[in-house]
PDB file of N, CA and C in Angstrom:
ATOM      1  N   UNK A   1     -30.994  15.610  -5.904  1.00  0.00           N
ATOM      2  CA  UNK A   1     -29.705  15.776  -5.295  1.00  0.00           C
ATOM      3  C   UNK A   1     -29.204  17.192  -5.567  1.00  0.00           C
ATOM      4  N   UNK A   2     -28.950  18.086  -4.498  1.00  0.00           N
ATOM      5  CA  UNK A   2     -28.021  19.381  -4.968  1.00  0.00           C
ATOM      6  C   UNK A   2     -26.643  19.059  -4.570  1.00  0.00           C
ATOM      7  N   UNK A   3     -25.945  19.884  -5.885  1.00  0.00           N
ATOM      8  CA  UNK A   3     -24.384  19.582  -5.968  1.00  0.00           C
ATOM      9  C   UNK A   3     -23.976  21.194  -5.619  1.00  0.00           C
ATOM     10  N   UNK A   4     -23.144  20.740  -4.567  1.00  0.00           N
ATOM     11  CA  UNK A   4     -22.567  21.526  -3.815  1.00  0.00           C
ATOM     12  C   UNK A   4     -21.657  21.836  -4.485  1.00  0.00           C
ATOM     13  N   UNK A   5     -20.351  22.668  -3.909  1.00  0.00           N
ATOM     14  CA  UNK A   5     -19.207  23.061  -3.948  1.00  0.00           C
ATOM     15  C   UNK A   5     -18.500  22.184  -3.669  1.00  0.00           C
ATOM     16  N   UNK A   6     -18.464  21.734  -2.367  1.00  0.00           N
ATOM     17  CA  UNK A   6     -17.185  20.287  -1.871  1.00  0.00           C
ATOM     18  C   UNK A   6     -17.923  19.474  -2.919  1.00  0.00           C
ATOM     19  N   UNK A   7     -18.585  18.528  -3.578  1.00  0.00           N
ATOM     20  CA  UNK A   7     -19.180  17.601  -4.206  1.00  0.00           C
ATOM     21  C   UNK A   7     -18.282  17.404  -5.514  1.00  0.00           C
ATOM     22  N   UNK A   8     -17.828  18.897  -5.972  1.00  0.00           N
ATOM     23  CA  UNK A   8     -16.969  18.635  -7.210  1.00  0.00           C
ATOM     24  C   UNK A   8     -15.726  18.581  -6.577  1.00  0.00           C
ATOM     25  N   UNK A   9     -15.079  19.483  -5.631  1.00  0.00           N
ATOM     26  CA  UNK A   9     -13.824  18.762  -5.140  1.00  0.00           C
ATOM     27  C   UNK A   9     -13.917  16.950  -4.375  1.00  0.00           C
ATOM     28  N   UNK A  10     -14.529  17.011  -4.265  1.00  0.00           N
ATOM     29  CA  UNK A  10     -14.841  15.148  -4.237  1.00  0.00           C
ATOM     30  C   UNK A  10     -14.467  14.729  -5.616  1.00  0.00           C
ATOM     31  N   UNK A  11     -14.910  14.900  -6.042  1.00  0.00           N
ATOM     32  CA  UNK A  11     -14.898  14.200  -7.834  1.00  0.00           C
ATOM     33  C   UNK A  11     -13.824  13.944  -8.268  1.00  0.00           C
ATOM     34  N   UNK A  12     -13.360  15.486  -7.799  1.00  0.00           N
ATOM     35  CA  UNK A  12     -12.098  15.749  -8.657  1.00  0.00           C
ATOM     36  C   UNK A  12     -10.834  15.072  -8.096  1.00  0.00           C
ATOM     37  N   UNK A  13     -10.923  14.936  -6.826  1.00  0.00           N
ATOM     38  CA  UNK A  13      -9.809  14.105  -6.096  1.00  0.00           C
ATOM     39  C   UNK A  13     -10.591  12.520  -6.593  1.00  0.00           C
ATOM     40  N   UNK A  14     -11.501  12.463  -6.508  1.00  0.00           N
ATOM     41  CA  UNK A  14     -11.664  10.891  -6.878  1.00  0.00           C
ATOM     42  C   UNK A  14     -10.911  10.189  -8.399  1.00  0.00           C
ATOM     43  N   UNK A  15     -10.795  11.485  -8.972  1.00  0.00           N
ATOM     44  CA  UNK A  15     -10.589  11.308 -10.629  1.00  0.00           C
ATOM     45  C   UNK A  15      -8.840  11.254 -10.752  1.00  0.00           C
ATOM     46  N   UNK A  16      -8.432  12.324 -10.123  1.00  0.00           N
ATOM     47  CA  UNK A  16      -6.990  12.378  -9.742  1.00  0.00           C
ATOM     48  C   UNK A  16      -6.799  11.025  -8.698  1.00  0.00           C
ATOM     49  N   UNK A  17      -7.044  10.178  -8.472  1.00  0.00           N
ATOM     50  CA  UNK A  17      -6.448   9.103  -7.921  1.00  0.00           C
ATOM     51  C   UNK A  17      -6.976   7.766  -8.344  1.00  0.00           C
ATOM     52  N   UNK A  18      -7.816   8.046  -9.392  1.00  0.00           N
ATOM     53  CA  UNK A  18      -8.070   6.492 -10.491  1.00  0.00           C
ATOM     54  C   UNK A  18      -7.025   6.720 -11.182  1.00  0.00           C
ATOM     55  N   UNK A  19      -6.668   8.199 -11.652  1.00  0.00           N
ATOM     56  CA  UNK A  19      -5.702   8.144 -12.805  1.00  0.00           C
ATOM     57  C   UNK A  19      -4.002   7.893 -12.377  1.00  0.00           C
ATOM     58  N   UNK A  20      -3.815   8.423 -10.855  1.00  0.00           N
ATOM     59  CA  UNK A  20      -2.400   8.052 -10.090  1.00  0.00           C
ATOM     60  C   UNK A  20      -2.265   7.029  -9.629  1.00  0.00           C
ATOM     61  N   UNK A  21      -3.883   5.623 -10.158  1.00  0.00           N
ATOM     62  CA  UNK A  21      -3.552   3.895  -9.776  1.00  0.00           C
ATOM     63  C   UNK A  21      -3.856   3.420 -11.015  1.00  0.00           C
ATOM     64  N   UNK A  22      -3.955   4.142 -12.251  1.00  0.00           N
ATOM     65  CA  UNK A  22      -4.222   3.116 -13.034  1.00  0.00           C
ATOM     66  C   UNK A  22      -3.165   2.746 -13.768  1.00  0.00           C
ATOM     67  N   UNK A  23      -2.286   4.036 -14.027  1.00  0.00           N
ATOM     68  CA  UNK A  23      -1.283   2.790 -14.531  1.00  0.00           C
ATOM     69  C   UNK A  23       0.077   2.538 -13.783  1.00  0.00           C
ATOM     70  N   UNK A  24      -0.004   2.257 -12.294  1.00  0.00           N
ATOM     71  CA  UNK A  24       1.020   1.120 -11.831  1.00  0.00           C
ATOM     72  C   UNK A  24       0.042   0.135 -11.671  1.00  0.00           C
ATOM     73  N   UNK A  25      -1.378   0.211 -11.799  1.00  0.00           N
ATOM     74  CA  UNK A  25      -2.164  -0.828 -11.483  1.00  0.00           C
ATOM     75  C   UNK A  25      -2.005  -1.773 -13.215  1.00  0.00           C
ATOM     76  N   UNK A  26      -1.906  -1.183 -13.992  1.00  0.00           N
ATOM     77  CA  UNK A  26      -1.616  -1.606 -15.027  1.00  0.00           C
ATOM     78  C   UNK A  26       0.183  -2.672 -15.529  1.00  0.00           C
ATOM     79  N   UNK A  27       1.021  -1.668 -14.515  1.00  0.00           N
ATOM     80  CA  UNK A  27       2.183  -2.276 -14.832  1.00  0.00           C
ATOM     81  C   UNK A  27       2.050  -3.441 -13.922  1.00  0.00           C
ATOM     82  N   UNK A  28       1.651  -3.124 -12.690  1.00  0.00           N
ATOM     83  CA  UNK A  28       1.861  -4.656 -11.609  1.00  0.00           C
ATOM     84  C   UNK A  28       0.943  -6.149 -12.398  1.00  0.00           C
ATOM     85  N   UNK A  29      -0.483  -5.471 -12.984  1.00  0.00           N
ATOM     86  CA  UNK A  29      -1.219  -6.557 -14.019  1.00  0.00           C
ATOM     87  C   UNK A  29       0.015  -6.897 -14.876  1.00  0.00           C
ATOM     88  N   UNK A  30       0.399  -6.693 -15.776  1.00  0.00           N
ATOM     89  CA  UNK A  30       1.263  -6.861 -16.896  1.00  0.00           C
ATOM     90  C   UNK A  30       2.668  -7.743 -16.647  1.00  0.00           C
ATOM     91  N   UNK A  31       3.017  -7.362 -14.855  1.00  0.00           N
ATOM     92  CA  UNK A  31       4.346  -8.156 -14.445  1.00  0.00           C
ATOM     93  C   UNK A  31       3.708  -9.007 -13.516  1.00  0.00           C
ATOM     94  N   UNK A  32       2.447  -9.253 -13.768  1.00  0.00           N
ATOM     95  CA  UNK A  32       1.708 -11.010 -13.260  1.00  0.00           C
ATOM     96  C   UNK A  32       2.133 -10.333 -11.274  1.00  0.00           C
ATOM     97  N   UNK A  33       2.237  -9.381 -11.149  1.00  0.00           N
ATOM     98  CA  UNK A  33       2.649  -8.958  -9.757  1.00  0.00           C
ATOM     99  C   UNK A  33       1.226  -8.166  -9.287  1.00  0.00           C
ATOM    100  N   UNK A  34       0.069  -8.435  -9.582  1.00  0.00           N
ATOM    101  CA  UNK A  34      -1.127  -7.698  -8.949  1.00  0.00           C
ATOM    102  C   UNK A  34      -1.175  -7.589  -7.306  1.00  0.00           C
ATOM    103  N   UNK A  35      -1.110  -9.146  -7.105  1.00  0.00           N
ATOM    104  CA  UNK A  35      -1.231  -9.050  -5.768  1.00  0.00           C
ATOM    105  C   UNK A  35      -0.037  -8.110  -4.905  1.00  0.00           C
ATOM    106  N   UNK A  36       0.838  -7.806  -5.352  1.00  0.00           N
ATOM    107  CA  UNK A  36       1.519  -6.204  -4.958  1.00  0.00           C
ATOM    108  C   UNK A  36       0.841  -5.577  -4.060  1.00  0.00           C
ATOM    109  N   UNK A  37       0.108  -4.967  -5.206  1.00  0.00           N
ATOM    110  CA  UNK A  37      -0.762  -3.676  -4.418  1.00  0.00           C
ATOM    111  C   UNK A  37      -1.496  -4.310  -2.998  1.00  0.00           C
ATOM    112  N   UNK A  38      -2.657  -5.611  -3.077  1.00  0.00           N
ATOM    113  CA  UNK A  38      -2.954  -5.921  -1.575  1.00  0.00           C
ATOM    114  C   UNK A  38      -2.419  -6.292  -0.600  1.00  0.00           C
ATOM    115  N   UNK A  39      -0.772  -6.316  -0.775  1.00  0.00           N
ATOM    116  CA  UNK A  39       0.141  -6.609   0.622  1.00  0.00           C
ATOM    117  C   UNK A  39       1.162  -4.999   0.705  1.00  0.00           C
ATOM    118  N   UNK A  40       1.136  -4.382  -0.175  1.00  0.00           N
ATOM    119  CA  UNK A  40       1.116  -2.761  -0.048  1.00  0.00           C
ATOM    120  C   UNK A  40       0.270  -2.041   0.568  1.00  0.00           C
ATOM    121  N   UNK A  41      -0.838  -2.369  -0.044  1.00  0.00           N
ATOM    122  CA  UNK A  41      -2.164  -1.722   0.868  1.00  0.00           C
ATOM    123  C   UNK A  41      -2.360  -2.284   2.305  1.00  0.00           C
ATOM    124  N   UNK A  42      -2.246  -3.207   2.804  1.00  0.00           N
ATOM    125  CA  UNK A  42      -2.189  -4.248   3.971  1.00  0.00           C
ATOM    126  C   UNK A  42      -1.457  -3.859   4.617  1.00  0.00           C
ATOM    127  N   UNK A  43      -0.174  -3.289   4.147  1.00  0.00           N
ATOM    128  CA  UNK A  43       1.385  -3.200   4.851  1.00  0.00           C
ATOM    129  C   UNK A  43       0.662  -2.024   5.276  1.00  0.00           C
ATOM    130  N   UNK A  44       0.008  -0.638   4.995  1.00  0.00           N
ATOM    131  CA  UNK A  44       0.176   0.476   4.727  1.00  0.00           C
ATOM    132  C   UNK A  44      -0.367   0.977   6.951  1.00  0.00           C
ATOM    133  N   UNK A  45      -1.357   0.096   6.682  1.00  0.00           N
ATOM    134  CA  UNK A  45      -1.925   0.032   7.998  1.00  0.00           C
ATOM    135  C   UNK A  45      -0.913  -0.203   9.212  1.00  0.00           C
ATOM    136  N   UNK A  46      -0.147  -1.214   9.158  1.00  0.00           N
ATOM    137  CA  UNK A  46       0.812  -0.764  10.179  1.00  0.00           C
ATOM    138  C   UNK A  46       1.541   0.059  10.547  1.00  0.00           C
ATOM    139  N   UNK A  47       1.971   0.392   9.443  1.00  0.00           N
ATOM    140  CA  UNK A  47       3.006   1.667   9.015  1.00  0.00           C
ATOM    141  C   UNK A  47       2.501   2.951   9.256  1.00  0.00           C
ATOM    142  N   UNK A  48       0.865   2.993   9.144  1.00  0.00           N
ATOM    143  CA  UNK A  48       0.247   4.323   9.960  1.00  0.00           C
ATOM    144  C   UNK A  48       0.555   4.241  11.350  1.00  0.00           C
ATOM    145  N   UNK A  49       0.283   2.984  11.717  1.00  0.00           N
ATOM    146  CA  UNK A  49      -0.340   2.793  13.247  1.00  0.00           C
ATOM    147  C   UNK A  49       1.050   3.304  13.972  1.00  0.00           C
ATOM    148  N   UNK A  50       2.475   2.823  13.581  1.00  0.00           N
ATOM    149  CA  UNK A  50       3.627   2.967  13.873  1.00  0.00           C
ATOM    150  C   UNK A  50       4.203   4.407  14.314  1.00  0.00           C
ATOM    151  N   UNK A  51       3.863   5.355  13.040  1.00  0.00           N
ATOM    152  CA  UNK A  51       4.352   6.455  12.573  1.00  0.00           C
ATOM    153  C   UNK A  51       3.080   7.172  13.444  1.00  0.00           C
ATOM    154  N   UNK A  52       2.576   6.309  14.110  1.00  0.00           N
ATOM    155  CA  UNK A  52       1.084   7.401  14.934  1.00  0.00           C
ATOM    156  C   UNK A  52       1.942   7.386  16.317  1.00  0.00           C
ATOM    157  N   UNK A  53       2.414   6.101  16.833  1.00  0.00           N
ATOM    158  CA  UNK A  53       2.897   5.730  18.046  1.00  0.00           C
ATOM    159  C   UNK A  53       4.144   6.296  18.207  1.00  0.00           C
ATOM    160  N   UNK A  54       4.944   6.432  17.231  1.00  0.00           N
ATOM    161  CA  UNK A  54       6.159   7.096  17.573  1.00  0.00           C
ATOM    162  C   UNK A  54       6.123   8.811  17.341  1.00  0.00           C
ATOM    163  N   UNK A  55       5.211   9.532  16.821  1.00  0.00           N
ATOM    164  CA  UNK A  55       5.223  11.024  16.883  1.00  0.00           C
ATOM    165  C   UNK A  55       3.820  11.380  17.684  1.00  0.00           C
ATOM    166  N   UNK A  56       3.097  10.496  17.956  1.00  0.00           N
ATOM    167  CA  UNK A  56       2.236  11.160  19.139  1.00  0.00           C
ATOM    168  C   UNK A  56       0.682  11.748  18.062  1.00  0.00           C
ATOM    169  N   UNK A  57       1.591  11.821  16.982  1.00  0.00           N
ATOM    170  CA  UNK A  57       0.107  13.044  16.172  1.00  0.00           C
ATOM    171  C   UNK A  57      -0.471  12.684  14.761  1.00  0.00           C
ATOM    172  N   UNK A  58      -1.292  12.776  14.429  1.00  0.00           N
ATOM    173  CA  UNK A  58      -1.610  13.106  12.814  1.00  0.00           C
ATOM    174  C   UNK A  58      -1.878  13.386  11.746  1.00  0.00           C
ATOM    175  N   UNK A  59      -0.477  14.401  12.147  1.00  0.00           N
ATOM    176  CA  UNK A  59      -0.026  14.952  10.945  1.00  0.00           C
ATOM    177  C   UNK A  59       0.368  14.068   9.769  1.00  0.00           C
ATOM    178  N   UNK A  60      -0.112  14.765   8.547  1.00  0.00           N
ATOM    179  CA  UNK A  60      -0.174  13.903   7.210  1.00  0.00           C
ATOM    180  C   UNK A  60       1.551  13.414   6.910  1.00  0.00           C
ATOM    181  N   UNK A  61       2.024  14.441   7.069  1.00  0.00           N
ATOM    182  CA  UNK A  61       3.636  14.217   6.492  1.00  0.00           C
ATOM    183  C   UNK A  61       3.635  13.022   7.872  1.00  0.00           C
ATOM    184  N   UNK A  62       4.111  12.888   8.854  1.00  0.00           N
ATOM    185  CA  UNK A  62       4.383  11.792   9.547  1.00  0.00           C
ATOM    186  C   UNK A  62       3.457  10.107   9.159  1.00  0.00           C
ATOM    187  N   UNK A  63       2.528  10.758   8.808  1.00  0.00           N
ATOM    188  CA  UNK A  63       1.435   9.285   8.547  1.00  0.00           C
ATOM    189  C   UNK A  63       2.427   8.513   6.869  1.00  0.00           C
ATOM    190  N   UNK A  64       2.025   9.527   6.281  1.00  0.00           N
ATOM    191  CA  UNK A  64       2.637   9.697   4.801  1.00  0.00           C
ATOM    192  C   UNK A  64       4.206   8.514   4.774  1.00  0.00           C
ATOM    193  N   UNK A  65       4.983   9.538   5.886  1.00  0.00           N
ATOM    194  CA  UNK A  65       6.463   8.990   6.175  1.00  0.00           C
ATOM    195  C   UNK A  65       6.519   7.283   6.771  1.00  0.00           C
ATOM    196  N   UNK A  66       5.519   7.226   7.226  1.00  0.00           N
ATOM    197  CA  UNK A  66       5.467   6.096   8.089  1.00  0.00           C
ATOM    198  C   UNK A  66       4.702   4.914   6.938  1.00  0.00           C
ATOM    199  N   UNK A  67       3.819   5.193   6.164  1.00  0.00           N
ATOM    200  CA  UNK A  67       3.213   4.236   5.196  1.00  0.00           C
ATOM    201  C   UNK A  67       4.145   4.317   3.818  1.00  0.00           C
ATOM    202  N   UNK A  68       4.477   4.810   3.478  1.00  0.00           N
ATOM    203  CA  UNK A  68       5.631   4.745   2.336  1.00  0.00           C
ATOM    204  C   UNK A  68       6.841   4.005   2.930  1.00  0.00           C
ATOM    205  N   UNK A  69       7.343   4.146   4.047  1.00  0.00           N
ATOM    206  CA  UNK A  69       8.596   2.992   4.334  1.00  0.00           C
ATOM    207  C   UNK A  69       8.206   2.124   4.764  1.00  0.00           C
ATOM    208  N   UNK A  70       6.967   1.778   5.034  1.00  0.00           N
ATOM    209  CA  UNK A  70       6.471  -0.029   5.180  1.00  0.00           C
ATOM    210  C   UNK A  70       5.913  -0.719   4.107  1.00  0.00           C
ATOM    211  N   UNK A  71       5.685   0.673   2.702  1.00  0.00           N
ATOM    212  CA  UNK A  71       5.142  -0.047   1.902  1.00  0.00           C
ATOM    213  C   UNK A  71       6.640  -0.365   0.817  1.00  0.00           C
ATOM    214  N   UNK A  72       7.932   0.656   1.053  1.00  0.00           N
ATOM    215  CA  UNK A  72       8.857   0.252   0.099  1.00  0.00           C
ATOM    216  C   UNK A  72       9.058  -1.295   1.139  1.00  0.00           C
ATOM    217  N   UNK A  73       8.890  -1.078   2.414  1.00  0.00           N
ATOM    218  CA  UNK A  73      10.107  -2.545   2.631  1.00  0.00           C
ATOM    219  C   UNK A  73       8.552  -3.915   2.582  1.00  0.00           C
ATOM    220  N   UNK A  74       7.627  -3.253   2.128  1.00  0.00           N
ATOM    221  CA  UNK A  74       7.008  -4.871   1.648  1.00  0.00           C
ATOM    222  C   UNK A  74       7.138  -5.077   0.159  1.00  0.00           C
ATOM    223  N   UNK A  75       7.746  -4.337  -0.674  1.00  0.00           N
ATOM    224  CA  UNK A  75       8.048  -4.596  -1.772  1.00  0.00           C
ATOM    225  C   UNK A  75       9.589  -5.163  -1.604  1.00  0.00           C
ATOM    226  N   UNK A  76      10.115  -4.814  -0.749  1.00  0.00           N
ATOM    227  CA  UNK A  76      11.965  -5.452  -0.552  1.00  0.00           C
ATOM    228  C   UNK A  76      11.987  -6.987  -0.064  1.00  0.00           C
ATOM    229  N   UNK A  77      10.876  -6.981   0.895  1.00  0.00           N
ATOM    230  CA  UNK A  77      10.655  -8.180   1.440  1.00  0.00           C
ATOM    231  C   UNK A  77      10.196  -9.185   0.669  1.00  0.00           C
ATOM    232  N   UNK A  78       9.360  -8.993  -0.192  1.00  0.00           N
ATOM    233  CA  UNK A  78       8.718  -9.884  -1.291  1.00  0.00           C
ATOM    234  C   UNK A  78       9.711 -10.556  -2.355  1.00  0.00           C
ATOM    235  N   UNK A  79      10.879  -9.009  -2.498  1.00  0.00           N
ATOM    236  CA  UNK A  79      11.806  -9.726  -3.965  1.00  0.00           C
ATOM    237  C   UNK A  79      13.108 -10.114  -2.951  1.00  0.00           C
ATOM    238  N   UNK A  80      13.208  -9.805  -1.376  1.00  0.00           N
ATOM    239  CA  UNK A  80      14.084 -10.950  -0.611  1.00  0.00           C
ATOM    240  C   UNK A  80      13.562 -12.127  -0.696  1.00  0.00           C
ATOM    241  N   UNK A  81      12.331 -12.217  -0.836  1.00  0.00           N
ATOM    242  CA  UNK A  81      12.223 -14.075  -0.257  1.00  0.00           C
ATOM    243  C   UNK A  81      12.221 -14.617  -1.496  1.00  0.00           C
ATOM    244  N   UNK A  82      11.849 -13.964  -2.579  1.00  0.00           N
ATOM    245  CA  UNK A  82      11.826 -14.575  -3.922  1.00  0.00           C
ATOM    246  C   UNK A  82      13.254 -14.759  -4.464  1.00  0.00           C
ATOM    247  N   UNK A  83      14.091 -14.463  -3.978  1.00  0.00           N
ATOM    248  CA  UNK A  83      15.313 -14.342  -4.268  1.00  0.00           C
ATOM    249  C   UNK A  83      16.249 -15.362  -3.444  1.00  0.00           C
ATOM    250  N   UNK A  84      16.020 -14.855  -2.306  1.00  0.00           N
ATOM    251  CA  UNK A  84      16.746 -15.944  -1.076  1.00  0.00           C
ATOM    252  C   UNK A  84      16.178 -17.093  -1.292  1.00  0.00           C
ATOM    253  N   UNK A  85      14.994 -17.204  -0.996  1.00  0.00           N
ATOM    254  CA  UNK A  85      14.137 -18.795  -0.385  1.00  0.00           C
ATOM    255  C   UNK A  85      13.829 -19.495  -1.773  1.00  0.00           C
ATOM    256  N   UNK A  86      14.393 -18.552  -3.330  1.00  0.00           N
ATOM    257  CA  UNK A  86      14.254 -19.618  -4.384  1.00  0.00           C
ATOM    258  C   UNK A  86      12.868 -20.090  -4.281  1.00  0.00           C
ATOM    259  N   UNK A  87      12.085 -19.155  -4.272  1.00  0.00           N
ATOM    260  CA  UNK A  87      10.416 -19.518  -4.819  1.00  0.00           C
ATOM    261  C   UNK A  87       9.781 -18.370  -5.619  1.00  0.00           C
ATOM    262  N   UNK A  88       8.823 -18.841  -6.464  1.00  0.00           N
ATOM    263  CA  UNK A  88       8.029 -18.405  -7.401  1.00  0.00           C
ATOM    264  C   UNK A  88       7.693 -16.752  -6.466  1.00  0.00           C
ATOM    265  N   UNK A  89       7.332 -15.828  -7.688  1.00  0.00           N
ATOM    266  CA  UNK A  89       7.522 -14.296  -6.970  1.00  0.00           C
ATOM    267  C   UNK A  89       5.749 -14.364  -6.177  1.00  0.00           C
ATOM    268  N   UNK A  90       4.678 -15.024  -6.991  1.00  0.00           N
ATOM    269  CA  UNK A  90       3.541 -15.315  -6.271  1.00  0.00           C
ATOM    270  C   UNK A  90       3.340 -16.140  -5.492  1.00  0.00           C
ATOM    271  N   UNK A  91       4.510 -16.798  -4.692  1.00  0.00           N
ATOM    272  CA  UNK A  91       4.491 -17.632  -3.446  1.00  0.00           C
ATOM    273  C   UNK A  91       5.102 -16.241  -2.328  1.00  0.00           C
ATOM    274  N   UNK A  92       6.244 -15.876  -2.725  1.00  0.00           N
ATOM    275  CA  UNK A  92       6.287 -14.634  -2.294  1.00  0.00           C
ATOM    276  C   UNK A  92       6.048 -13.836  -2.008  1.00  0.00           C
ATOM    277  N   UNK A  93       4.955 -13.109  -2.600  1.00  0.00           N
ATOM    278  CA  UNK A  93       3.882 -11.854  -2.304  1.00  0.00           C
ATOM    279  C   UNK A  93       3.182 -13.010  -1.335  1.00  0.00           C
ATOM    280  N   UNK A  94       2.474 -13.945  -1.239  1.00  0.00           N
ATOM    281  CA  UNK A  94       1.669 -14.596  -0.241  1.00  0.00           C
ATOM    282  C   UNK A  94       2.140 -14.771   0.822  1.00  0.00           C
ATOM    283  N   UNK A  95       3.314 -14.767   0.864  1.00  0.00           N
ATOM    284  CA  UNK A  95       4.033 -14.797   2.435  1.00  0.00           C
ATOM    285  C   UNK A  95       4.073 -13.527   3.182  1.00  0.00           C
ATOM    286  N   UNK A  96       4.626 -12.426   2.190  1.00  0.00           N
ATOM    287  CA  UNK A  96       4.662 -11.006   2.886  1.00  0.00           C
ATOM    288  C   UNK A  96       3.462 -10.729   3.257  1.00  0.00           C
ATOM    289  N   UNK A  97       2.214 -10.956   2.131  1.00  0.00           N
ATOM    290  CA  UNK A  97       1.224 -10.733   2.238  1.00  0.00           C
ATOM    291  C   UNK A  97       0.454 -11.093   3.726  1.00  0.00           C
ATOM    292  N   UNK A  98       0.417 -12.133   3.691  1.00  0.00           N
ATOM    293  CA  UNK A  98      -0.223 -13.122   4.919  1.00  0.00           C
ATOM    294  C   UNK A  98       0.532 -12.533   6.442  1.00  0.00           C
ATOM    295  N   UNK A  99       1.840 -12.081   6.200  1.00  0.00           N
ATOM    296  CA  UNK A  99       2.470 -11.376   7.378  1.00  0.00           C
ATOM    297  C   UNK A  99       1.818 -10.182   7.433  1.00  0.00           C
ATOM    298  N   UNK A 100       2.311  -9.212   6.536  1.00  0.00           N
ATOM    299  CA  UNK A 100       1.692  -8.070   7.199  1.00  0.00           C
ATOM    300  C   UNK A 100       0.153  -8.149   7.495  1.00  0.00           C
ATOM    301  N   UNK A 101      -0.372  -8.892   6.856  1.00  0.00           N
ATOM    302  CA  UNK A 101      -2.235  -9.078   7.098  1.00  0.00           C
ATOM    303  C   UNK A 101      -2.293  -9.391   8.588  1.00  0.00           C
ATOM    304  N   UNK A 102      -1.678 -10.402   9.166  1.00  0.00           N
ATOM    305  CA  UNK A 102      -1.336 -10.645  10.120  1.00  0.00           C
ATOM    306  C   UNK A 102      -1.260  -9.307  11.355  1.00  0.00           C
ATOM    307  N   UNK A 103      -0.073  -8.608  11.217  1.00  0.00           N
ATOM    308  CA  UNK A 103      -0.021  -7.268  11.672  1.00  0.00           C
ATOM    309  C   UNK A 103      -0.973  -6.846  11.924  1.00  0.00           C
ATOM    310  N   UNK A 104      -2.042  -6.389  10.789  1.00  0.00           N
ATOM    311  CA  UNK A 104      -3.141  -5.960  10.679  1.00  0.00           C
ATOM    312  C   UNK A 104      -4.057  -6.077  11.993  1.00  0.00           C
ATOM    313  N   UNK A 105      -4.336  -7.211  12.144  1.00  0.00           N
ATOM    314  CA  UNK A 105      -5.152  -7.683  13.349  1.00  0.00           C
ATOM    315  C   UNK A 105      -4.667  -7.684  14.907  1.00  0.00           C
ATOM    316  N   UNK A 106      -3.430  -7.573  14.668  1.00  0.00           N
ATOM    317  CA  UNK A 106      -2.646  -7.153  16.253  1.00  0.00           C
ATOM    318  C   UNK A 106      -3.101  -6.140  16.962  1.00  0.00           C
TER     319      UNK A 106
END
């Protein structure tokens, strides 16, 4: 194998983003809230697709803008229903979850 130039900037972004998930990946383990992250990550996809359809382009800041406010409001949505509908916070994440997954396939 020859190691290039891009090969270590690979690395190095790979290394810088185990270390910018490991520890909220750590706090969401710890607040029994794991499944978080896969209806965050799930959400994230619409929220591109959205922020693609309404500016035409993609550009990072618009993609960026568009997956960060679908991923705060699947975290709002999760502690609404856990709150309103008076159920367990992991019945909760399964509902948002299963919705935006849903999305997904539209």
């Amino acid at each position: 194998m020859v190691w290039l130039p891009l090969d270590t900037w690979i690395v190095v972004i790979g290394a810088l983003c185990a270390m910018a998930c490991a520890l909220p990946g750590c706090f969401l383990v710890l607040r029994k809230m794991s499944m978080m992250g896969d209806a965050i990550s799930h959400a994230v996809l619409p929220g591109l697709a959205i922020a693609f359809l309404i500016t035409g382009s993609r550009a990072s800041f618009g993609m960026f803008i568009g997956a960060a406010i679908v991923g705060v409001l699947t975290a709002v949505f999760t502690q609404w229903v856990s709150s309103f509908g008076k159920v367990d916070r992991g019945a909760s994440m399964g509902i948002v979850f299963t919705t935006l997954l849903r999305w997904d396939y539209c």
